[in-house]
PDB file of N, CA and C in Angstrom:
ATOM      1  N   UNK A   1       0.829  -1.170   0.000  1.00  0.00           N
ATOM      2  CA  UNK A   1       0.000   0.000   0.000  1.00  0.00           C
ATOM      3  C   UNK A   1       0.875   1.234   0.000  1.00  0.00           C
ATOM      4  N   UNK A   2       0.316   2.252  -0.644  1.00  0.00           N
ATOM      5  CA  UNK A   2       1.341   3.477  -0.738  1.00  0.00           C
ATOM      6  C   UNK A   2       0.670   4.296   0.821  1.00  0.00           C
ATOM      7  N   UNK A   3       1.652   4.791   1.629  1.00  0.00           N
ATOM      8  CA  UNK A   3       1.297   5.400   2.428  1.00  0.00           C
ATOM      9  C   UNK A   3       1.369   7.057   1.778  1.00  0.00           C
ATOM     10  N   UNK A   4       0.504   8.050   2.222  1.00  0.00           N
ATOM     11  CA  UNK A   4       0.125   9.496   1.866  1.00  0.00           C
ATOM     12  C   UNK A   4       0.190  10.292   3.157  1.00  0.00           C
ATOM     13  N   UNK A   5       0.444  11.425   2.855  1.00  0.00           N
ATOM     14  CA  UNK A   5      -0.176  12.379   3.452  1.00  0.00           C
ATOM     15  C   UNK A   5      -1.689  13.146   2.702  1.00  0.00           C
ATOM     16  N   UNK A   6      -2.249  14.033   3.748  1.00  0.00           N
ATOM     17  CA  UNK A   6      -3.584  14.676   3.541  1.00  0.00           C
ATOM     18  C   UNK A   6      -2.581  15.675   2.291  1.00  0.00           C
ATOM     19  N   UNK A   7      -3.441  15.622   1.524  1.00  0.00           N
ATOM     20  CA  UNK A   7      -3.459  17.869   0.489  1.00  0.00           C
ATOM     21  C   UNK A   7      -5.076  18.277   0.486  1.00  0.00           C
ATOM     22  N   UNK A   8      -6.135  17.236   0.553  1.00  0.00           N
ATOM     23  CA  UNK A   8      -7.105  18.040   0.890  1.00  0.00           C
ATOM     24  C   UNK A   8      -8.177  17.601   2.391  1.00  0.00           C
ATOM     25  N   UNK A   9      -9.261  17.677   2.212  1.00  0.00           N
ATOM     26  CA  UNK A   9      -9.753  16.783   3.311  1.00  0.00           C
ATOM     27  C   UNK A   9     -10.063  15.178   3.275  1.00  0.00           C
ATOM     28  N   UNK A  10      -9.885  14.742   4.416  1.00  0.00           N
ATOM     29  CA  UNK A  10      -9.838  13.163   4.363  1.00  0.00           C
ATOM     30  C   UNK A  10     -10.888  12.677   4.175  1.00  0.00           C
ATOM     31  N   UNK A  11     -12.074  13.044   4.450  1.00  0.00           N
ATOM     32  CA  UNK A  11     -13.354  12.892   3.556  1.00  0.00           C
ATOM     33  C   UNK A  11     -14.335  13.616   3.309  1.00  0.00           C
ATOM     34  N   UNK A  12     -13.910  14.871   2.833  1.00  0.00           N
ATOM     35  CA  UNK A  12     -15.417  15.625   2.066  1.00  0.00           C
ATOM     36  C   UNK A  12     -14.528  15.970   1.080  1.00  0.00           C
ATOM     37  N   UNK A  13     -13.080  16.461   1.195  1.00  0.00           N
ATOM     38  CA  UNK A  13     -12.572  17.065  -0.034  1.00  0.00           C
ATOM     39  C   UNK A  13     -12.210  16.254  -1.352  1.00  0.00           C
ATOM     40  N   UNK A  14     -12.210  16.664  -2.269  1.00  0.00           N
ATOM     41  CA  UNK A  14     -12.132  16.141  -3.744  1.00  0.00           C
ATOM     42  C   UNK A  14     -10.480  16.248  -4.177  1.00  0.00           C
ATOM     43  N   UNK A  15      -9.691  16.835  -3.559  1.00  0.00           N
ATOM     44  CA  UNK A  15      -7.856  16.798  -3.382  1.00  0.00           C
ATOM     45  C   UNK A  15      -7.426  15.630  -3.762  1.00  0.00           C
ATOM     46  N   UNK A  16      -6.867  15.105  -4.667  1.00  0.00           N
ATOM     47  CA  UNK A  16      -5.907  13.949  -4.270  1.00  0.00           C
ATOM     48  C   UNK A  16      -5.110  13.782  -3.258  1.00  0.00           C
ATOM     49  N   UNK A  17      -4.484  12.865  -2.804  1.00  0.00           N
ATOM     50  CA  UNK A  17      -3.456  12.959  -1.521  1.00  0.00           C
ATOM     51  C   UNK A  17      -2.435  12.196  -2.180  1.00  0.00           C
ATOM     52  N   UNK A  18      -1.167  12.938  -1.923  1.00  0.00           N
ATOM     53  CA  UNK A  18      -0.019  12.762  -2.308  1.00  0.00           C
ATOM     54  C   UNK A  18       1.261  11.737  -1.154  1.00  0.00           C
ATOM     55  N   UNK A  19       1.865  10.816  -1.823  1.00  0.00           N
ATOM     56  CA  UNK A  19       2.780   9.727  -1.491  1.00  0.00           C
ATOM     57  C   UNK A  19       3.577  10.846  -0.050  1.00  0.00           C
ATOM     58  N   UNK A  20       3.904  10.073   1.004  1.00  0.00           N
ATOM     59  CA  UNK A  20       4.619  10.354   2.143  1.00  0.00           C
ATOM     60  C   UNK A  20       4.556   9.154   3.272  1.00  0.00           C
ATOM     61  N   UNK A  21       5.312   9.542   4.562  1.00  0.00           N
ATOM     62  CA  UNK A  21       5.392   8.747   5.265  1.00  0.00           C
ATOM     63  C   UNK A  21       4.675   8.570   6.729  1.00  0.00           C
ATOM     64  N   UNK A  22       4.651   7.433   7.350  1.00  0.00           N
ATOM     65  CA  UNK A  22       3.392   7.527   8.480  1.00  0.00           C
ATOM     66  C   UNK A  22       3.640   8.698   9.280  1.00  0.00           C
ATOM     67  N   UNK A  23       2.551   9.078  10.108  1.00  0.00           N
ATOM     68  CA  UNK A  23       2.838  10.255  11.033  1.00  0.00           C
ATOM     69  C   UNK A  23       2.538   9.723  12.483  1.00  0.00           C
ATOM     70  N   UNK A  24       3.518  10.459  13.203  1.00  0.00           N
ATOM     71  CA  UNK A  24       3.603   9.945  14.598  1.00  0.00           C
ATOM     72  C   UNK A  24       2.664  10.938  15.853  1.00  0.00           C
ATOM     73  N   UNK A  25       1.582  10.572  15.904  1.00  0.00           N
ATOM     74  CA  UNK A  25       0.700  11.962  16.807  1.00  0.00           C
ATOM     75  C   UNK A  25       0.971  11.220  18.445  1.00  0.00           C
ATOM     76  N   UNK A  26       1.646  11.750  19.085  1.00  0.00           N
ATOM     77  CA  UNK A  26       1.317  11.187  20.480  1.00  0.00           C
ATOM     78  C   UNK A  26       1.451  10.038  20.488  1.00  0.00           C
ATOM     79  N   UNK A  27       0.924   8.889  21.151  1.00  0.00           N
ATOM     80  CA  UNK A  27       1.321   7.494  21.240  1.00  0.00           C
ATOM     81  C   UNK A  27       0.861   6.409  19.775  1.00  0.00           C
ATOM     82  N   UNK A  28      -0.097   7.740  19.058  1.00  0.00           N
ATOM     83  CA  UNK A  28      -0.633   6.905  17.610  1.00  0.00           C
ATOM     84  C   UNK A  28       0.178   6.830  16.512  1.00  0.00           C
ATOM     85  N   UNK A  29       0.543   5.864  15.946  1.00  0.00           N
ATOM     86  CA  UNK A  29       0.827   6.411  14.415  1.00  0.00           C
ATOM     87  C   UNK A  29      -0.211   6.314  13.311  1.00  0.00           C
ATOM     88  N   UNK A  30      -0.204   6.862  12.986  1.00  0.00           N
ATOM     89  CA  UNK A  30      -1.361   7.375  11.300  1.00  0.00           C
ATOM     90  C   UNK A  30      -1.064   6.710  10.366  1.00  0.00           C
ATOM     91  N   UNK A  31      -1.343   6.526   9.095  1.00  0.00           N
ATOM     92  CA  UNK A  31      -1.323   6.313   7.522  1.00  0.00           C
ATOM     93  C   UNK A  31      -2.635   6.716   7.168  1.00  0.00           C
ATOM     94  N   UNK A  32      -2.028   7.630   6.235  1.00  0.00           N
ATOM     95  CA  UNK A  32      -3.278   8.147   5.418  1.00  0.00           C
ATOM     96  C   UNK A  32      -2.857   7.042   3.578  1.00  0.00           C
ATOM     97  N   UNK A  33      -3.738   6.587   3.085  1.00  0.00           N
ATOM     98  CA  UNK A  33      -3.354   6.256   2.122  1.00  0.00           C
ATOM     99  C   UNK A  33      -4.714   6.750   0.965  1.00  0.00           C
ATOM    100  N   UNK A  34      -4.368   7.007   0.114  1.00  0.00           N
ATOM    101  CA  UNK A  34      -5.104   7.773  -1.087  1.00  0.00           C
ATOM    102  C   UNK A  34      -5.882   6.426  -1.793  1.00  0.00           C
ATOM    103  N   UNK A  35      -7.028   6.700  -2.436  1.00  0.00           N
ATOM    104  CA  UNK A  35      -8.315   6.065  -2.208  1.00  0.00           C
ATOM    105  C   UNK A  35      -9.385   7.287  -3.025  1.00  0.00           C
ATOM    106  N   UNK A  36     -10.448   6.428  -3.438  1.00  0.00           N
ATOM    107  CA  UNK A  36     -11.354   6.907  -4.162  1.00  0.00           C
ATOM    108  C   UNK A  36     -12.712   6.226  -3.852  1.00  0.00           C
ATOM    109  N   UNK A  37     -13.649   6.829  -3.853  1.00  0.00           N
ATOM    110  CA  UNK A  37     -15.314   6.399  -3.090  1.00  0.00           C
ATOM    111  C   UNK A  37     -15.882   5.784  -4.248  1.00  0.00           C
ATOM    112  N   UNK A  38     -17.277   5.195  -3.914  1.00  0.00           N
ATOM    113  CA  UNK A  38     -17.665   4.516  -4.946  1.00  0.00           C
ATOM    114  C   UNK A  38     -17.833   5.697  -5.813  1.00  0.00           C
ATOM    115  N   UNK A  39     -17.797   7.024  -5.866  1.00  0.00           N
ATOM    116  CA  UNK A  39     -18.329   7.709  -6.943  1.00  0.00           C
ATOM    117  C   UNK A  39     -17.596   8.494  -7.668  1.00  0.00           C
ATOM    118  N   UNK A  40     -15.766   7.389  -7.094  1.00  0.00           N
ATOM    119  CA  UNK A  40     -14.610   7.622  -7.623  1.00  0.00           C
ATOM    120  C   UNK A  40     -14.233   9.366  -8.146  1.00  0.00           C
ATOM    121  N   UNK A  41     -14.571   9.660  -6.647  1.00  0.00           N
ATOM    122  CA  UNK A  41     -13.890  10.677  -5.935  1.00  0.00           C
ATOM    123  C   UNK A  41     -12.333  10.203  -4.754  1.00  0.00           C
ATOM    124  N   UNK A  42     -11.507  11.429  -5.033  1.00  0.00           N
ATOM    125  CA  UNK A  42     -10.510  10.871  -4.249  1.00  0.00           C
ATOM    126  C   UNK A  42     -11.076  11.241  -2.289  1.00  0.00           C
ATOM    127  N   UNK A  43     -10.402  10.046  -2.408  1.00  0.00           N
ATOM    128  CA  UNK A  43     -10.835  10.357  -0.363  1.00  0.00           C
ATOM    129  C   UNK A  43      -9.134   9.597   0.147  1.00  0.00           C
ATOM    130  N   UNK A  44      -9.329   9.479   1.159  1.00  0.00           N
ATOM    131  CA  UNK A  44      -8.410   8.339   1.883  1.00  0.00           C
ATOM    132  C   UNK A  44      -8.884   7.584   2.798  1.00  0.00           C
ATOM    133  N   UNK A  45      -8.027   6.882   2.909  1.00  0.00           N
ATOM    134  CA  UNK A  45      -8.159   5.575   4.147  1.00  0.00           C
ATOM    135  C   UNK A  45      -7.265   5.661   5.057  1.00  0.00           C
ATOM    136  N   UNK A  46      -7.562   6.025   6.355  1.00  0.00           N
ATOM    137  CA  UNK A  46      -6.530   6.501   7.700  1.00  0.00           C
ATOM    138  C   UNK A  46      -6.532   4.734   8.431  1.00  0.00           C
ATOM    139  N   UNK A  47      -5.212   4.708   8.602  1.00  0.00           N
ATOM    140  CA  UNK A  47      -4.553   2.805   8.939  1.00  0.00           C
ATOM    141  C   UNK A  47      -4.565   3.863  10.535  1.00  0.00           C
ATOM    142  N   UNK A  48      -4.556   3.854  11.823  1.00  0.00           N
ATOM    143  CA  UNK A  48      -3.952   4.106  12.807  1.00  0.00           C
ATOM    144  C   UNK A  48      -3.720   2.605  13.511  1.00  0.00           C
ATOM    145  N   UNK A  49      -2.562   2.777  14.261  1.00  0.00           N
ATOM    146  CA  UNK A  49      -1.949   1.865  15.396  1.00  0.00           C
ATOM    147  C   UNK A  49      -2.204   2.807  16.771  1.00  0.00           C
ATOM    148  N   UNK A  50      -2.907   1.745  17.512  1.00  0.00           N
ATOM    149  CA  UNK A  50      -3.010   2.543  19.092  1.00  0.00           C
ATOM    150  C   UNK A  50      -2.986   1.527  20.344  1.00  0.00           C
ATOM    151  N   UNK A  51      -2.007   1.384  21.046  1.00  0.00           N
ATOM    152  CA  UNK A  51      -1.866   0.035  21.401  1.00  0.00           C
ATOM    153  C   UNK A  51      -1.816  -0.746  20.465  1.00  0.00           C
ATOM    154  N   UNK A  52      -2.299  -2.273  20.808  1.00  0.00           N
ATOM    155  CA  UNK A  52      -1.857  -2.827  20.312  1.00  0.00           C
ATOM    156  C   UNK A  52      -3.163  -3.402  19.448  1.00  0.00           C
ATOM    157  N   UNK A  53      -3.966  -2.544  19.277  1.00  0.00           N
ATOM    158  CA  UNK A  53      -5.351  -2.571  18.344  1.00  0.00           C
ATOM    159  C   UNK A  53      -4.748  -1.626  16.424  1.00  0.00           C
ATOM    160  N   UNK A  54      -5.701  -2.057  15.885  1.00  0.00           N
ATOM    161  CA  UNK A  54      -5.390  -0.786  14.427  1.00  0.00           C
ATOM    162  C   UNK A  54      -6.834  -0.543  14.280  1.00  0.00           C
ATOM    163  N   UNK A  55      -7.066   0.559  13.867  1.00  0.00           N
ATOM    164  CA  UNK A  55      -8.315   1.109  13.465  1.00  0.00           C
ATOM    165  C   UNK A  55      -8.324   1.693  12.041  1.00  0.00           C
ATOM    166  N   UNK A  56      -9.278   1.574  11.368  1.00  0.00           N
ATOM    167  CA  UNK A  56      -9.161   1.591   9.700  1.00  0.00           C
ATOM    168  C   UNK A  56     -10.538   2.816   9.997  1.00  0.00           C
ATOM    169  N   UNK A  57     -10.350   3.711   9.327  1.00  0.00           N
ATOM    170  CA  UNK A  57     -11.066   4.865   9.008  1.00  0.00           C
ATOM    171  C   UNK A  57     -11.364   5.268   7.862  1.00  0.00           C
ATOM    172  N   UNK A  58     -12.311   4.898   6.720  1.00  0.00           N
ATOM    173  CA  UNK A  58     -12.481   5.223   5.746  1.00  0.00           C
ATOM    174  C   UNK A  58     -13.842   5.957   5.581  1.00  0.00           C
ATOM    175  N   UNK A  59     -14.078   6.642   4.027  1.00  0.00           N
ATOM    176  CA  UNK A  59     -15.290   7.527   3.475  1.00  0.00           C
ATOM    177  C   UNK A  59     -16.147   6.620   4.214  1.00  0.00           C
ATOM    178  N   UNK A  60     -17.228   7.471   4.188  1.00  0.00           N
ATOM    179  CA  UNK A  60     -17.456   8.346   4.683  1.00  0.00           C
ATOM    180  C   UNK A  60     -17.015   8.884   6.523  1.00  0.00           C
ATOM    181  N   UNK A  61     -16.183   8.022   7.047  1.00  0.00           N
ATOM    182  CA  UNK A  61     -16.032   8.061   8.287  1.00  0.00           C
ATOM    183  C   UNK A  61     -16.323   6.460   9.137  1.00  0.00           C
ATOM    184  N   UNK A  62     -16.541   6.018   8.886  1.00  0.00           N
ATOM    185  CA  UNK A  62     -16.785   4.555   9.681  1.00  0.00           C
ATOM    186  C   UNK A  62     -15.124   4.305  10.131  1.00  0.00           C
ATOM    187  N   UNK A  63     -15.545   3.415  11.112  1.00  0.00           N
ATOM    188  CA  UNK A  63     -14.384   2.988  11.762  1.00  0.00           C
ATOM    189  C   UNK A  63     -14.671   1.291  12.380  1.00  0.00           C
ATOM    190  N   UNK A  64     -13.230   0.180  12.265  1.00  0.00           N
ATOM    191  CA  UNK A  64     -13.086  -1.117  12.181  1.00  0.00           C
ATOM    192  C   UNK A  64     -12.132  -0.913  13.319  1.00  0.00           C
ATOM    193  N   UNK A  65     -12.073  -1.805  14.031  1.00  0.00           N
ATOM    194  CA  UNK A  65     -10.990  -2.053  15.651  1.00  0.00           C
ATOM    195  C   UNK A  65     -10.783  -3.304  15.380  1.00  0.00           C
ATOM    196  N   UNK A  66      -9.655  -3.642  15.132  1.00  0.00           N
ATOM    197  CA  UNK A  66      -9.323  -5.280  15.181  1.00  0.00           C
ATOM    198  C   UNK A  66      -8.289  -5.419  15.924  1.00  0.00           C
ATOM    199  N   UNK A  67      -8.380  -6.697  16.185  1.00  0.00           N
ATOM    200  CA  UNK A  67      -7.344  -7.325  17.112  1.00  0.00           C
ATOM    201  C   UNK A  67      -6.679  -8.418  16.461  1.00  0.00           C
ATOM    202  N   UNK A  68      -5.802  -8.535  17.057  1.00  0.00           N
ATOM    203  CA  UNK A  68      -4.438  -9.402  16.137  1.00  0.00           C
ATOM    204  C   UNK A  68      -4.732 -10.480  15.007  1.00  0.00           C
ATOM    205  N   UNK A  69      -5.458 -10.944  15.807  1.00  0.00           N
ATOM    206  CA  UNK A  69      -6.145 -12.322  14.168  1.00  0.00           C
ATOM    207  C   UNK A  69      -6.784 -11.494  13.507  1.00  0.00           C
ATOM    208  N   UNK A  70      -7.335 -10.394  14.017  1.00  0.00           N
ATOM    209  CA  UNK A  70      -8.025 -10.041  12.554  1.00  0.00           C
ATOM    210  C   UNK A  70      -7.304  -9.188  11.680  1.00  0.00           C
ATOM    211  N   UNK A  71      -6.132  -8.594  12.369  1.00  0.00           N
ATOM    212  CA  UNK A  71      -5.294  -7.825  11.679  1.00  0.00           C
ATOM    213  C   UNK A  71      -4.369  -8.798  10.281  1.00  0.00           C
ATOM    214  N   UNK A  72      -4.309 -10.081  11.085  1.00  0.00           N
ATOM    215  CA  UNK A  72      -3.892 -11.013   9.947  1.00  0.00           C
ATOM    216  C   UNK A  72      -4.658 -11.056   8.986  1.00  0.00           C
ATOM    217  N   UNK A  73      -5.938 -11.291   9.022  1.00  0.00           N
ATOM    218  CA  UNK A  73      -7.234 -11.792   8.055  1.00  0.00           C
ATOM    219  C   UNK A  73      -7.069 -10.606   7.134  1.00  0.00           C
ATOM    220  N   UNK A  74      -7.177  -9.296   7.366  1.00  0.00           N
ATOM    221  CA  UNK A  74      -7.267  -8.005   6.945  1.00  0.00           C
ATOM    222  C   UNK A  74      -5.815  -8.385   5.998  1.00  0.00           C
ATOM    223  N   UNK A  75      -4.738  -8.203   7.056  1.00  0.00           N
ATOM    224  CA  UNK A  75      -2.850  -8.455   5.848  1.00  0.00           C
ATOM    225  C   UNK A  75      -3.182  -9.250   4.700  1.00  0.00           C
ATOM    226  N   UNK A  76      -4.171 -10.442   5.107  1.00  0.00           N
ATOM    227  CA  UNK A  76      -3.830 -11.677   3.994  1.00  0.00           C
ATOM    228  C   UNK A  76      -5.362 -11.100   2.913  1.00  0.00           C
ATOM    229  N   UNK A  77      -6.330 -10.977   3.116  1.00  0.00           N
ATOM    230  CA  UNK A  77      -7.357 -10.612   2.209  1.00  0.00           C
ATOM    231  C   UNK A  77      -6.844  -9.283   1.228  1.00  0.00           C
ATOM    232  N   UNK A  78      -5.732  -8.031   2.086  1.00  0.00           N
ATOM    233  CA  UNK A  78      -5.166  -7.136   1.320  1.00  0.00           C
ATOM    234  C   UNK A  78      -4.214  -7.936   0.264  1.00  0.00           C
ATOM    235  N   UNK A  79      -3.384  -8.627   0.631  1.00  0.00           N
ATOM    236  CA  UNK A  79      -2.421  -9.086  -0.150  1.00  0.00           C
ATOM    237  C   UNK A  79      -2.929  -9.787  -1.207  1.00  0.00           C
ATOM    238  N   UNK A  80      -4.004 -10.717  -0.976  1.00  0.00           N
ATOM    239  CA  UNK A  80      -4.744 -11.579  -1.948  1.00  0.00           C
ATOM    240  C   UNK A  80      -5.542 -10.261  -3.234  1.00  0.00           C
ATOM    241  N   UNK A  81      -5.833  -9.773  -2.800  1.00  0.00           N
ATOM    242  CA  UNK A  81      -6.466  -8.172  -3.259  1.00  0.00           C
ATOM    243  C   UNK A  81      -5.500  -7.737  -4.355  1.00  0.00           C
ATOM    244  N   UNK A  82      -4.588  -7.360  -3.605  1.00  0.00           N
ATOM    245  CA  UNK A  82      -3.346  -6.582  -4.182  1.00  0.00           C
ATOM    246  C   UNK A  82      -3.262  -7.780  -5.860  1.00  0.00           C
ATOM    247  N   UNK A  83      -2.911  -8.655  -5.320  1.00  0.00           N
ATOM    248  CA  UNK A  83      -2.175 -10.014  -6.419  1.00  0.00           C
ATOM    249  C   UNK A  83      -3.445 -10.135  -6.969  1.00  0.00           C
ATOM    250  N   UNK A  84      -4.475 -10.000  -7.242  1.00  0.00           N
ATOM    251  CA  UNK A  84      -5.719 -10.390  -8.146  1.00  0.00           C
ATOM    252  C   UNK A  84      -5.680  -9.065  -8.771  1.00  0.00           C
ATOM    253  N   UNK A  85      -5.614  -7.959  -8.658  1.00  0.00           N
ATOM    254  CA  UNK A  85      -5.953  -6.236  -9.248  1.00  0.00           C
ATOM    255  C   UNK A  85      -4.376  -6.108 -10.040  1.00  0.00           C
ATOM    256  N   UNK A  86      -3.479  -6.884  -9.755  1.00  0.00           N
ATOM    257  CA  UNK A  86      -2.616  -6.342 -10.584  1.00  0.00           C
ATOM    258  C   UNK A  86      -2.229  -7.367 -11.897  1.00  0.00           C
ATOM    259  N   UNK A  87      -3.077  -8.542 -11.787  1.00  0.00           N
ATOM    260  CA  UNK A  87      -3.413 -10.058 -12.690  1.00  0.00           C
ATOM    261  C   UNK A  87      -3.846  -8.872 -13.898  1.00  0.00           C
TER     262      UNK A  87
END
């Protein structure tokens, strides 16, 4: 996955978001990664680590809390993802 920073808003603005590296806020780290809605508008998808949970934040705003097996399930369904979209 390409990690981004924000150039516009993370979900109302129409900005692309441009390639950079995770950001460290306080005990969280961030990834913003660049992403497009079903109405293929650009948005992003915020990865955070907080403890030892990750939370996935995407359009419109929803939010996923997983815990370690599911963080696997999530690695391996991305990767399987990844290798079928680039077939």
């Amino acid at each position: 996955m390409e990690l981004a920073e924000q150039t516009g808003t993370a979900t109302g603005g129409s900005k692309p978001v441009t390639p950079a590296s995770a950001v460290q806020n306080g005990s969280r780290r961030e990834w913003l990664i660049g992403c497009r809605d079903v109405a293929n508008r650009h948005r992003s998808l915020t990865v955070v680590v907080e403890q030892n949970r990750v939370l996935l934040v995407g359009p419109p705003g929803e939010t996923a809390v997983l815990c370690q097996g599911e963080v696997s399930q999530l690695r391996s369904a991305l990767r399987e993802a990844a290798e079928q979209a680039e077939r």
